[in-house]
Protein backbone atom coordinates (compact mmCIF):
# COMPACT_ATOMS: atom_id res chain seq x y z
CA UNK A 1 87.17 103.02 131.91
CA UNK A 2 85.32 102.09 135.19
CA UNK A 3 83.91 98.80 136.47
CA UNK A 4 80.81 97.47 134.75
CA UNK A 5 81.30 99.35 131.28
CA UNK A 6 81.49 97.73 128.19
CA UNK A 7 84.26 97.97 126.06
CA UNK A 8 85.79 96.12 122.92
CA UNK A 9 89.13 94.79 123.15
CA UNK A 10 91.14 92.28 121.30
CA UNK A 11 90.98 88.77 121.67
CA UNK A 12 93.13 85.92 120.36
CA UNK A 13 91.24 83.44 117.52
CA UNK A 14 91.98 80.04 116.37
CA UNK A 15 93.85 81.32 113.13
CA UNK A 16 97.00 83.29 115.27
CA UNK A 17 94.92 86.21 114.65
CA UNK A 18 93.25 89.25 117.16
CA UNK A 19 89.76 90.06 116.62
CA UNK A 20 87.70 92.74 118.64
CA UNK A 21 85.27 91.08 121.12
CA UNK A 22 82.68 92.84 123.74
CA UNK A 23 83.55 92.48 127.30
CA UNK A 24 82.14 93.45 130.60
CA UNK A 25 84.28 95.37 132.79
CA UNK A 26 83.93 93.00 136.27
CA UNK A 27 86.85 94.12 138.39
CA UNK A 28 89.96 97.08 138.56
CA UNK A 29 92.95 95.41 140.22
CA UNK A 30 94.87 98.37 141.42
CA UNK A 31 97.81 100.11 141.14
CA UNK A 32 97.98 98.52 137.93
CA UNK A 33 94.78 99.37 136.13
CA UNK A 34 94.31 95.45 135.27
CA UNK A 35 90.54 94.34 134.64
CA UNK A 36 88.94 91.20 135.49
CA UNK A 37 86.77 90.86 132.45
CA UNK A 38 84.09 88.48 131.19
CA UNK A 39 83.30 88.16 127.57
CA UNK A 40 80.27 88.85 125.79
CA UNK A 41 78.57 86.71 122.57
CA UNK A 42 74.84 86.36 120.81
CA UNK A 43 76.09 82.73 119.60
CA UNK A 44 73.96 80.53 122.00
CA UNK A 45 74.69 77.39 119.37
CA UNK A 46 78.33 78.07 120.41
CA UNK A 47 77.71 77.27 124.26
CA UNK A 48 79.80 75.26 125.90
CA UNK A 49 77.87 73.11 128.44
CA UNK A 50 78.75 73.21 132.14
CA UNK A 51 81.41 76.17 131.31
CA UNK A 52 79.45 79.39 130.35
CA UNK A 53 76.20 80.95 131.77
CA UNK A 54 73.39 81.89 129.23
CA UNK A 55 71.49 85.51 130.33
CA UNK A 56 68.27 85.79 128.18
């Protein structure tokens, strides 16, 4: 995996449960192979104001 893919990965829900989501790929933080991440969704009615960015 390299920076700027996009990759499914599991992500908690409100029922306890993991579901996989699309996320973008933003950052490696080496040695460890961490990523900074930010998810990815088509529900614009789920926006939450002042929070998350809308690309169209």
């Amino acid at each position: 995996m390299k920076e700027a893919y996009i990759v499914l990965t599991p992500i908690p829900q409100a029922a306890l449960t993991l579901k996989n989501r699309p996320v973008i790929l933003l950052r490696e933080f080496p040695p460890y192979g961490d990523f900074w991440v930010c998810g990815v969704s088509t529900q614009l009615h789920q926006q939450v104001s002042g929070f998350e960015d809308v690309a169209i």
